[in-house]
Protein backbone atom coordinates (compact mmCIF):
# COMPACT_ATOMS: atom_id res chain seq x y z
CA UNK A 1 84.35 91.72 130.47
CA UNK A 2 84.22 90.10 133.70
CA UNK A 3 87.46 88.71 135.71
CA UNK A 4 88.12 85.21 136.41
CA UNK A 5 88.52 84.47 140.20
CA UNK A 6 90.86 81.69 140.83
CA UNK A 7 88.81 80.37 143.46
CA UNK A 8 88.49 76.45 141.74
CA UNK A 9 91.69 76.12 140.48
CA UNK A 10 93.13 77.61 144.10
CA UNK A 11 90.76 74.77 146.41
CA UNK A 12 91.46 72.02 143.82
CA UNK A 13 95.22 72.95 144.27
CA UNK A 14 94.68 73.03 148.09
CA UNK A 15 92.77 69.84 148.34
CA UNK A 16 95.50 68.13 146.32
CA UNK A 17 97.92 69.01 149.01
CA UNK A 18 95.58 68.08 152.06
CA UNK A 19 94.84 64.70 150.18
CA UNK A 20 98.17 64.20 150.15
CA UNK A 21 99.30 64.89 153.62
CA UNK A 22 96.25 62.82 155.12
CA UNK A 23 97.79 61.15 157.85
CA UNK A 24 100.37 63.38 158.90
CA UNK A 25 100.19 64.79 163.22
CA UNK A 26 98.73 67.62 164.06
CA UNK A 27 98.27 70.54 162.06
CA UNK A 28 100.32 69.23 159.05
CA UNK A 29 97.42 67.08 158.23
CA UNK A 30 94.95 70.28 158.25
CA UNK A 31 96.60 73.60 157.77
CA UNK A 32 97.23 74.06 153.81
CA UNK A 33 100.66 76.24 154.51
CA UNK A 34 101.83 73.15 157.69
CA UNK A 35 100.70 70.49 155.24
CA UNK A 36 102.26 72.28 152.11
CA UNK A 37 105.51 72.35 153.87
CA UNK A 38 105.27 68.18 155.05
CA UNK A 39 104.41 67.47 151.33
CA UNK A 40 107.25 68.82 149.92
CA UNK A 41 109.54 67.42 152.54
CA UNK A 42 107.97 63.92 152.40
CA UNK A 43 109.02 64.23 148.58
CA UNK A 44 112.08 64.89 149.03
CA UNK A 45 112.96 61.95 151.71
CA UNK A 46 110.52 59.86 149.01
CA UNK A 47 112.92 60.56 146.20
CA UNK A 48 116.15 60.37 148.13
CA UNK A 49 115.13 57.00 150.01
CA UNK A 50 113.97 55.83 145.84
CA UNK A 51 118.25 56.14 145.69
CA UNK A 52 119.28 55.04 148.78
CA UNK A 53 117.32 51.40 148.29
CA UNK A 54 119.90 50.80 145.32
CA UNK A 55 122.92 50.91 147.35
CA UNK A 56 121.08 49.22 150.68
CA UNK A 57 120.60 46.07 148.51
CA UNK A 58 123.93 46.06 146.63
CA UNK A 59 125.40 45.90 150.01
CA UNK A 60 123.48 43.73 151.15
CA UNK A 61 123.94 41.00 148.44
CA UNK A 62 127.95 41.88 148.52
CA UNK A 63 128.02 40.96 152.14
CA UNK A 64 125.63 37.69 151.46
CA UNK A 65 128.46 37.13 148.37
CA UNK A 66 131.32 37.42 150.66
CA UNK A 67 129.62 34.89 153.40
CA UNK A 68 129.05 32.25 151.14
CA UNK A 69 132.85 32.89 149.36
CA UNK A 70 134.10 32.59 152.50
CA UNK A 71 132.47 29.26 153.26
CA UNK A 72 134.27 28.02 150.02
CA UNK A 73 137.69 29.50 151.17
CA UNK A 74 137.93 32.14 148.49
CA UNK A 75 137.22 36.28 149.14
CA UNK A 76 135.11 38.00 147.52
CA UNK A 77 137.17 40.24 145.34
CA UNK A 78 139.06 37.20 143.73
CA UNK A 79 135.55 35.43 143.23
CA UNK A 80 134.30 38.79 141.24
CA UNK A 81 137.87 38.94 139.42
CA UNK A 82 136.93 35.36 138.90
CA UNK A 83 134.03 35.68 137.61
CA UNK A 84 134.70 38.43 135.14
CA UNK A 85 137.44 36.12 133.72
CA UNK A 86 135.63 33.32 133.02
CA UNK A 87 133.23 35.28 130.97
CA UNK A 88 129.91 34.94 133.71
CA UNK A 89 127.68 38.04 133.46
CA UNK A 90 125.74 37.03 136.46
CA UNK A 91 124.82 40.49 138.50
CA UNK A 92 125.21 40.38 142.10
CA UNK A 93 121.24 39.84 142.61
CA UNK A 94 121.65 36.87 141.27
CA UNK A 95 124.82 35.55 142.30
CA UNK A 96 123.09 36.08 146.12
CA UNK A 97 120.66 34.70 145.21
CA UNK A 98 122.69 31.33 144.62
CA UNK A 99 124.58 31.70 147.37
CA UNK A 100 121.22 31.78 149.49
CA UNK A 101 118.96 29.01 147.70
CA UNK A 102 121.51 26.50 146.32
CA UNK A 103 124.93 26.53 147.72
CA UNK A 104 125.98 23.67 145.22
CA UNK A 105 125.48 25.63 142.42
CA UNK A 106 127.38 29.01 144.20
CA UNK A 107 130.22 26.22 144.91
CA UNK A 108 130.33 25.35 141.37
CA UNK A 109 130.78 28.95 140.35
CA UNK A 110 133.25 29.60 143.20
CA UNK A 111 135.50 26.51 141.29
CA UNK A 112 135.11 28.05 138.20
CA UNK A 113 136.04 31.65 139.59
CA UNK A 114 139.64 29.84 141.42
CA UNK A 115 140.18 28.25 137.70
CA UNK A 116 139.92 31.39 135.87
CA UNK A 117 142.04 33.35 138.81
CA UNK A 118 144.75 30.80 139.08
C-alpha cells in the first residue's frame, strides 16, 4: 500500500497562515515560521482588545453620566443609587445616551433619582 504524503493538507495549512498575515512588514508577511508567529500574536491582541472594548465604553459612558449629573447638581453615585431605587433598569448605554441627545429627559431622570434618594 502506498503512503500518503501530507504535502496538500501541509500548503493549504501554510497558505491559510500567509492569507492571514497579508499585510504584515517584512518577512512576517512571507516567511510561513515569521508569519506563523505574527498570526498567533495578532490573535491574541485580537481577543484581548475583543475585552478591553467592554470596559473602554463603560468608562466612557460613566464619565459622560457623571458630566451631565453634575450639570444637574447631583454625583453620579447618588444618581445610580437613585436610579436603582426608583425601580429604572436603564443600562448605562442608554442613560449616556440621554445625557448626550436630550438633556431634558436626563434632567427628568436626575429629579426622579434625588426623589427616590431623599
Amino acid at each position: 500500500m502506498a503512503r500518503i504524503k501530507g504535502a496538500v493538507v501541509t500548503r493549504k495549512r501554510r497558505k491559510k497562515v500567509l492569507k492571514r498575515a497579508k499585510g504584515y512588514f517584512g518577512a512576517k508577511s512571507k516567511l510561513f515560521r515569521t508569519a506563523k508567529q505574527a498570526v498567533m500574536k495578532s490573535g491574541q491582541y485580537a481577543y484581548i482588545g475583543r475585552k478591553q472594548k467592554k470596559r473602554f465604553f463603560r468608562r466612557l459612558w460613566i464619565s459622560r453620566i457623571s458630566a451631565a449629573c453634575k450639570l444637574n447638581n447631583i454625583n453620579y453615585s447618588t444618581f445610580m443609587n437613585g436610579l436603582k431605587k426608583a425601580n429604572i433598569g436603564l443600562n448605562r448605554k442608554a442613560i449616556s445616551e440621554l445625557a448626550i441627545n436630550s438633556p431634558d429627559a436626563f434632567k427628568s431622570l436626575c429629579e426622579k433619582a434625588k426623589k427616590a434618594v431623599a
